[in-house]
N, C-alpha and C. Protein backbone atom coordinates (compact mmCIF):
# COMPACT_ATOMS: atom_id res chain seq x y z
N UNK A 1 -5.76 -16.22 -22.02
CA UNK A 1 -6.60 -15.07 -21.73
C UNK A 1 -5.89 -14.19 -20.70
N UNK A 2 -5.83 -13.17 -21.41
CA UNK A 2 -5.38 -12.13 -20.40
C UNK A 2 -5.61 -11.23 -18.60
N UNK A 3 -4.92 -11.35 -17.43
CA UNK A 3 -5.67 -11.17 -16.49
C UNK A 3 -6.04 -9.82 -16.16
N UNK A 4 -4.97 -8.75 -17.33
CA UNK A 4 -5.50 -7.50 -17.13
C UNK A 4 -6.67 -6.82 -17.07
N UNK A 5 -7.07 -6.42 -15.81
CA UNK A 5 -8.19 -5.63 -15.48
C UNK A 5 -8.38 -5.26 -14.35
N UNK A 6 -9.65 -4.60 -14.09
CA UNK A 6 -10.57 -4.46 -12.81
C UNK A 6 -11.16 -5.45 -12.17
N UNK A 7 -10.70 -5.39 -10.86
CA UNK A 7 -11.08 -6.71 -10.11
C UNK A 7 -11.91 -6.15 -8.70
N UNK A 8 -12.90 -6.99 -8.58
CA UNK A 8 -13.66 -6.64 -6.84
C UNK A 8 -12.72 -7.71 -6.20
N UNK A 9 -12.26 -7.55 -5.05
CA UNK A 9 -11.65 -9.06 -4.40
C UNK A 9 -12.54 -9.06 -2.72
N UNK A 10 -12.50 -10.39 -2.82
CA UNK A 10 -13.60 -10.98 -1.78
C UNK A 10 -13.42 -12.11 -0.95
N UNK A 11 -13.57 -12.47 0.08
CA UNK A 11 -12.85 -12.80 0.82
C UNK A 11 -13.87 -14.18 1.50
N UNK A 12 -14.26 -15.19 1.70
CA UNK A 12 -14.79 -15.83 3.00
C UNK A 12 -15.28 -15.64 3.59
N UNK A 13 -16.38 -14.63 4.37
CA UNK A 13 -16.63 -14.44 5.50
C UNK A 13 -17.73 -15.67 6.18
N UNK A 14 -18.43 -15.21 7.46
CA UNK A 14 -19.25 -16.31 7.84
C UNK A 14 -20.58 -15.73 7.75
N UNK A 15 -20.65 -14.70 6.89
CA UNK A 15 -22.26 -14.70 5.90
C UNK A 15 -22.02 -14.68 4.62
N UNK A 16 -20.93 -15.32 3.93
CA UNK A 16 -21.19 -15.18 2.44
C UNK A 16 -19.85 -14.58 2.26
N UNK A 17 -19.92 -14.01 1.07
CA UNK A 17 -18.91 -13.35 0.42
C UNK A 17 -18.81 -11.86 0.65
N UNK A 18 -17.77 -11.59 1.27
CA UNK A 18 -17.62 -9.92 1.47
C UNK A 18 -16.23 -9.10 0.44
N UNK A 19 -16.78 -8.01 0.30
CA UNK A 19 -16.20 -7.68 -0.70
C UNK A 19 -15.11 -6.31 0.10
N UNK A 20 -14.45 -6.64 -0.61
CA UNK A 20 -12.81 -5.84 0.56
C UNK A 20 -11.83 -4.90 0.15
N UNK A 21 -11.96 -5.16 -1.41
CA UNK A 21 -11.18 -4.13 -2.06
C UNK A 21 -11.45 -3.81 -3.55
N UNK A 22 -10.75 -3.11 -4.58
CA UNK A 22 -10.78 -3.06 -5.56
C UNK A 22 -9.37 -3.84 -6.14
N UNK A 23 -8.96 -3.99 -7.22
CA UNK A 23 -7.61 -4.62 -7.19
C UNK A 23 -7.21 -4.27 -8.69
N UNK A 24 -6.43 -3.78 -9.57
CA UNK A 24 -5.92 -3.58 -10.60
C UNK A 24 -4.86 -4.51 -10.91
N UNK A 25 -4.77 -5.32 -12.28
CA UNK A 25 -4.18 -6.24 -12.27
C UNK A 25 -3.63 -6.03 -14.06
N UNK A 26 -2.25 -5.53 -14.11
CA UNK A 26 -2.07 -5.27 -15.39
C UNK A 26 -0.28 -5.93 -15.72
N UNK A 27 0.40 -6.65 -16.76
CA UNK A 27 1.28 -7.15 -16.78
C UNK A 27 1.92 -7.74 -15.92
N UNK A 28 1.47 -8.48 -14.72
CA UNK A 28 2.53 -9.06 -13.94
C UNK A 28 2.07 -8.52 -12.53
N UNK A 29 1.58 -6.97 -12.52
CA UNK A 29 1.36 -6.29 -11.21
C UNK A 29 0.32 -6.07 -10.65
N UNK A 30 0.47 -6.18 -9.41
CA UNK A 30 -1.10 -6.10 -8.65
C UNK A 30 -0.91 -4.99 -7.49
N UNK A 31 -2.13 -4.45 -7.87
CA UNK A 31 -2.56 -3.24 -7.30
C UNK A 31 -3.98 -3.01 -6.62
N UNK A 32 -3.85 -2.95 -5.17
CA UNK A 32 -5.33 -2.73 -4.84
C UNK A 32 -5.49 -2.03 -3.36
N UNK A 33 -6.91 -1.74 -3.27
CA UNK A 33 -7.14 -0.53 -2.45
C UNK A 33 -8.65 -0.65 -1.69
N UNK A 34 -8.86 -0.17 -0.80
CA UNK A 34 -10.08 -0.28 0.00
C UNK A 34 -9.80 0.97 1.10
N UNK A 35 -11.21 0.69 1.96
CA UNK A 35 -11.16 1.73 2.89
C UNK A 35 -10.24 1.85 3.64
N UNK A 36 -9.64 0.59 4.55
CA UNK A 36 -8.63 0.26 5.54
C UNK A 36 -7.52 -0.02 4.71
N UNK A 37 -7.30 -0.78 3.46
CA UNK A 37 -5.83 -1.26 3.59
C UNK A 37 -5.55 -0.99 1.82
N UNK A 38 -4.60 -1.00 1.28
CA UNK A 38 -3.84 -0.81 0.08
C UNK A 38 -3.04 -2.06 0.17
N UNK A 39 -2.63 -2.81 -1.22
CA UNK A 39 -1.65 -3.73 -1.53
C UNK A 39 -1.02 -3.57 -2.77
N UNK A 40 -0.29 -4.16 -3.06
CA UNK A 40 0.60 -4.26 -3.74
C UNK A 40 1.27 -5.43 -4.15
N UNK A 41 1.71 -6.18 -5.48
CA UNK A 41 2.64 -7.03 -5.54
C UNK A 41 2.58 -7.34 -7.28
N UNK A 42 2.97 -9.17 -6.96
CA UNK A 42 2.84 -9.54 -8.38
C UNK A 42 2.09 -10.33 -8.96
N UNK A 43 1.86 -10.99 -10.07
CA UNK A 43 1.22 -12.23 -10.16
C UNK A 43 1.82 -13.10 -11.20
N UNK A 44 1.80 -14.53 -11.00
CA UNK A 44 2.26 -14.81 -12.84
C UNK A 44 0.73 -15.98 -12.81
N UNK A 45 0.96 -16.30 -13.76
CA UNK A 45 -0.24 -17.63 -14.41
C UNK A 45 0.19 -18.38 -15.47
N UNK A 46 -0.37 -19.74 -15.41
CA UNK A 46 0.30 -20.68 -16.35
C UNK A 46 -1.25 -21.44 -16.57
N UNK A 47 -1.69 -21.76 -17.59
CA UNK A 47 -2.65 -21.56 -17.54
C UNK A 47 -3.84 -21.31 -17.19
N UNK A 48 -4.76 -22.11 -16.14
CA UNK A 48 -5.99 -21.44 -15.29
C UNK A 48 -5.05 -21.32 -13.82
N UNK A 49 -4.11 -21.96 -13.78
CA UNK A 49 -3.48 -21.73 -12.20
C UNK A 49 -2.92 -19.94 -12.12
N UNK A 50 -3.02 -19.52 -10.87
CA UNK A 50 -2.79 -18.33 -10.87
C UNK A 50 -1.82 -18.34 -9.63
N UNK A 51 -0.85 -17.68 -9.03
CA UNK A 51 0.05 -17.47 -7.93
C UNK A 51 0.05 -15.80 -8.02
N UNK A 52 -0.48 -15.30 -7.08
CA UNK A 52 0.11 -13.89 -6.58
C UNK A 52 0.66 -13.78 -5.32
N UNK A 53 1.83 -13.01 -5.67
CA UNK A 53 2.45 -12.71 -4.06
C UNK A 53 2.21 -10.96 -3.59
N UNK A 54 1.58 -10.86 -2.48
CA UNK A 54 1.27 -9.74 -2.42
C UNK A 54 1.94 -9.09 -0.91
N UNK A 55 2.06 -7.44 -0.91
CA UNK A 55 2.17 -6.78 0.52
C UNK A 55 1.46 -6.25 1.07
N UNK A 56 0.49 -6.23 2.07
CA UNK A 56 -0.36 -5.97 2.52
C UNK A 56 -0.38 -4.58 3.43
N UNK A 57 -1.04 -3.60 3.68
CA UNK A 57 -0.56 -2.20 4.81
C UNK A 57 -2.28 -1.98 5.14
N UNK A 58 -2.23 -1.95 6.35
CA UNK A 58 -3.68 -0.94 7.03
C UNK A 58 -3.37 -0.41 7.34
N UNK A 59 -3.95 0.79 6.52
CA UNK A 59 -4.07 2.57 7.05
C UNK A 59 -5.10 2.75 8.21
N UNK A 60 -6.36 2.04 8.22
CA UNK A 60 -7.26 2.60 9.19
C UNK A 60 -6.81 1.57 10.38
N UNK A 61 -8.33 1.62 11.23
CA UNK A 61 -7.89 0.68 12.17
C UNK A 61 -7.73 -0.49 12.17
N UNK A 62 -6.35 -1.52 12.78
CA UNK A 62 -5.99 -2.75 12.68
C UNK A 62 -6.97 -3.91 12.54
N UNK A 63 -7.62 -4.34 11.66
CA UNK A 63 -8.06 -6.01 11.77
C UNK A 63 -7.62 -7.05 12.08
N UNK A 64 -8.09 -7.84 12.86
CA UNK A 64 -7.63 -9.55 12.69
C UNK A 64 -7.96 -9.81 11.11
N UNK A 65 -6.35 -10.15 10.71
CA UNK A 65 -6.66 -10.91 9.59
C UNK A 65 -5.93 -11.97 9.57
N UNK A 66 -6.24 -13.64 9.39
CA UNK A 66 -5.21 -14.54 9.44
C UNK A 66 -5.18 -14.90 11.61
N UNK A 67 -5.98 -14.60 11.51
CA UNK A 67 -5.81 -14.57 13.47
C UNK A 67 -4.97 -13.73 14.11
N UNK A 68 -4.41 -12.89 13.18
CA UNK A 68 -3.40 -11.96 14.37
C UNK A 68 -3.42 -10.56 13.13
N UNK A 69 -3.11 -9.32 14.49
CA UNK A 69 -3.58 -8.01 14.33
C UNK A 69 -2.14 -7.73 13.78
N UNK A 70 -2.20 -6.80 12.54
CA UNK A 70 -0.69 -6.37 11.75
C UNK A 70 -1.20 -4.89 11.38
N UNK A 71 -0.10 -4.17 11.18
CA UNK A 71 -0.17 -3.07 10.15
C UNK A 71 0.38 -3.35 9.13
N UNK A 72 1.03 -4.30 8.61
CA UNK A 72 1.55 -4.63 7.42
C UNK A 72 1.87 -6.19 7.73
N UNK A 73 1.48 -6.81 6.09
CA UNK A 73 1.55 -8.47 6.08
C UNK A 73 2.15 -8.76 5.07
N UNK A 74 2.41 -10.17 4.86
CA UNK A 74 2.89 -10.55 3.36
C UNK A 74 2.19 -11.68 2.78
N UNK A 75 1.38 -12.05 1.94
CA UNK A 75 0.73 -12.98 1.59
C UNK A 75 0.47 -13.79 0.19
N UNK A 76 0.68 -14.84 -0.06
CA UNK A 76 1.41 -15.93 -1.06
C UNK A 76 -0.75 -16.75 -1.32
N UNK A 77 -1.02 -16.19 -2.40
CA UNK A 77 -2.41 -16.55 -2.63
C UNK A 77 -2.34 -17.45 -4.15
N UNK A 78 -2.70 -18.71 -3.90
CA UNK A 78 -2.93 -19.74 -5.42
C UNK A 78 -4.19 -19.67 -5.49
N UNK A 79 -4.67 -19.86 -6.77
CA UNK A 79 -5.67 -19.39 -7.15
C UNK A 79 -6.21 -20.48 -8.72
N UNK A 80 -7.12 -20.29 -9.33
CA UNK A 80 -7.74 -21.17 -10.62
C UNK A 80 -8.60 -19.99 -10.56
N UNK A 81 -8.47 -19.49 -12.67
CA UNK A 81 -9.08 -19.22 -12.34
C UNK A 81 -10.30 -19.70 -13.63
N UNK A 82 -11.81 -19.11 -13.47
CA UNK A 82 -13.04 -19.77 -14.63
C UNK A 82 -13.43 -18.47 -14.82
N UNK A 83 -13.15 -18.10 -16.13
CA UNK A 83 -13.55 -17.16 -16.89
C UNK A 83 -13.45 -15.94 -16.18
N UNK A 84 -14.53 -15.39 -15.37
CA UNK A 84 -14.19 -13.94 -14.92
C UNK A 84 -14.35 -13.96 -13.77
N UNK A 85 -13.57 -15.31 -12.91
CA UNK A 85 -13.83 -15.66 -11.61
C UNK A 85 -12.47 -16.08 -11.24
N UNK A 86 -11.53 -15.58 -10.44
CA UNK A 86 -10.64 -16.20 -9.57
C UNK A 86 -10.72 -16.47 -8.83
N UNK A 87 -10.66 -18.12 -8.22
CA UNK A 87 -10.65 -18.09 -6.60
C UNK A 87 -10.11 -19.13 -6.08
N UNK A 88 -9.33 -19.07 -4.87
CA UNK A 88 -8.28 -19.83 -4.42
C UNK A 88 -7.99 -19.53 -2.43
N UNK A 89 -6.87 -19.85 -2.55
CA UNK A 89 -6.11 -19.72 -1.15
C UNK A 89 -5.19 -18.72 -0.71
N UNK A 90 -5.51 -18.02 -0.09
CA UNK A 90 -3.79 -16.81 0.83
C UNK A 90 -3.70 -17.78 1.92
N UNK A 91 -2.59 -17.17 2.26
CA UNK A 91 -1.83 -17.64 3.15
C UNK A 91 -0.94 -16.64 3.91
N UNK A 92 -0.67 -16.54 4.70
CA UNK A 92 0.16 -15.36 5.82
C UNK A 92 1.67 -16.20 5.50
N UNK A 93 2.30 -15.39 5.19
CA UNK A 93 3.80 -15.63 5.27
C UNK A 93 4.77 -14.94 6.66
N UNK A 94 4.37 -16.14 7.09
CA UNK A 94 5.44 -15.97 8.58
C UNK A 94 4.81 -15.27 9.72
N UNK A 95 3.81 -16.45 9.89
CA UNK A 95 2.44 -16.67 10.92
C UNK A 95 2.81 -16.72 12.03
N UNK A 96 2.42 -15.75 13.26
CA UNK A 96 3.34 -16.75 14.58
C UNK A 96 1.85 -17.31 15.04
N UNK A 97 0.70 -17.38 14.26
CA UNK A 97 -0.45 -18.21 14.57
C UNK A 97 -0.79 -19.49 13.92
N UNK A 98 -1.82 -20.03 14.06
CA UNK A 98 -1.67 -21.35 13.17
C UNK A 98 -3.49 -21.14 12.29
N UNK A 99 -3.55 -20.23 12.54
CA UNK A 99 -4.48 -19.74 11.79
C UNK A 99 -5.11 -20.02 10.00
N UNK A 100 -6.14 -20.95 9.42
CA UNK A 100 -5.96 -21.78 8.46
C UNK A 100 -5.76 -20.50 7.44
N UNK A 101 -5.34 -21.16 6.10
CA UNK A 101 -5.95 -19.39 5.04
C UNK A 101 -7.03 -19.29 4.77
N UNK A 102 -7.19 -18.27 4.09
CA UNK A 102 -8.49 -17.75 3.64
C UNK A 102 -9.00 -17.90 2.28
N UNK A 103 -10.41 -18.38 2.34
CA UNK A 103 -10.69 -18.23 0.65
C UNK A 103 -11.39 -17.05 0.24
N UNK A 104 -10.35 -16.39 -1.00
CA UNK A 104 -10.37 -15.31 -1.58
C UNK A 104 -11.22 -15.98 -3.04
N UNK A 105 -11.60 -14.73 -3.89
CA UNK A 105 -11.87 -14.85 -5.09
C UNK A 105 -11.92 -13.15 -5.48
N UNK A 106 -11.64 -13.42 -6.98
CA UNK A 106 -11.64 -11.78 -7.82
C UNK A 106 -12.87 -12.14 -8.72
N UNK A 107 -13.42 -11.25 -9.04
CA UNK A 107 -14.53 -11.34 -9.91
C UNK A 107 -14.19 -9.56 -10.67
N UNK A 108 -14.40 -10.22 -12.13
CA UNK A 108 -13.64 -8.98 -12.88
C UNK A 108 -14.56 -8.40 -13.25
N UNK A 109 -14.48 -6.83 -13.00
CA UNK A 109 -15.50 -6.06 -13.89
C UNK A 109 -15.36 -4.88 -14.47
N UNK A 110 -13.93 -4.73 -15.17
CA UNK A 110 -13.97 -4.05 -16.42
C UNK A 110 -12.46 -4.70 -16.57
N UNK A 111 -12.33 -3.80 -18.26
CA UNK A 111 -10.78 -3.92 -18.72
C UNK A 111 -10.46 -2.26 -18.15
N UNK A 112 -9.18 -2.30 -18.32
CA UNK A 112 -8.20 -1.32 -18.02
C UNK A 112 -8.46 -0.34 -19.08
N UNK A 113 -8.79 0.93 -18.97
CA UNK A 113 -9.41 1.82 -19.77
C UNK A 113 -7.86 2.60 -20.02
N UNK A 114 -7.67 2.54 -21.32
CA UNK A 114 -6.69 3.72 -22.38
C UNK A 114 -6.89 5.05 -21.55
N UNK A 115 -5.21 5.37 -21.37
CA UNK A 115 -5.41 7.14 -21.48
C UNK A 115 -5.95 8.09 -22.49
N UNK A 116 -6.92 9.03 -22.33
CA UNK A 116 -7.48 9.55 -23.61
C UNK A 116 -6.42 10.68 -24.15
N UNK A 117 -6.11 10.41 -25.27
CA UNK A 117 -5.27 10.99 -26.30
C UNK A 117 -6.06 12.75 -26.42
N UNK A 118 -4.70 13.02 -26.34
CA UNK A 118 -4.65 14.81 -26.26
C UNK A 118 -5.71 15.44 -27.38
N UNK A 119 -6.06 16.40 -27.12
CA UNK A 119 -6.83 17.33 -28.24
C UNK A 119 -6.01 18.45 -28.80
């Protein structure tokens, strides 16, 4: 099953599930966006296991994410996923904290819509 689509991605918090970005996910590439931060990277999958490696940038103001404040991160997220649910582990690549990862999940809600053909 294919992972191309529209994704909400969501994160752990300590009321539940908060929702953080949008994420586009089409051949291999990952693409996503929110108020504060934009990413970028890749993904592959072998069957329900999923690995994306992603780059992380905040445009607005800096968050603690991972226990320490960045304008740009790099993050290595495994994942399983069940039907129109991904969810797994990130991880900070090259932590100077010891900060545990985070559990993420994507929950998909559309396919990737065709360019509409000229008139």
């Amino acid at each position: 099953m294919s992972l191309d689509g529209i994704w909400v991605f969501e994160v752990a918090g300590l009321y539940g599930w908060e929702r953080v970005s949008t994420v586009f996910l089409e051949k291999g590439r990952y693409l996503g966006g929110g108020a504060i931060i934009f990413s970028q990277g890749t993904y592959t999958s072998k069957g329900n296991k999923i690995k994306i490696k992603l780059d992380v940038t905040q445009h607005g103001e800096k968050q603690i994410i991972f226990g320490e404040k960045r304008k740009k991160f790099s993050s290595v997220m495994t994942a399983e996923r069940d039907g129109d649910i991904i969810q797994g582990n990130a991880h900070l690549k090259g932590a100077h904290s010891t900060a545990a990862p985070y559990q993420f999940r994507l929950i998909k809600l559309a396919d990737i819509p065709g360019f509409p053909k000229k008139r």
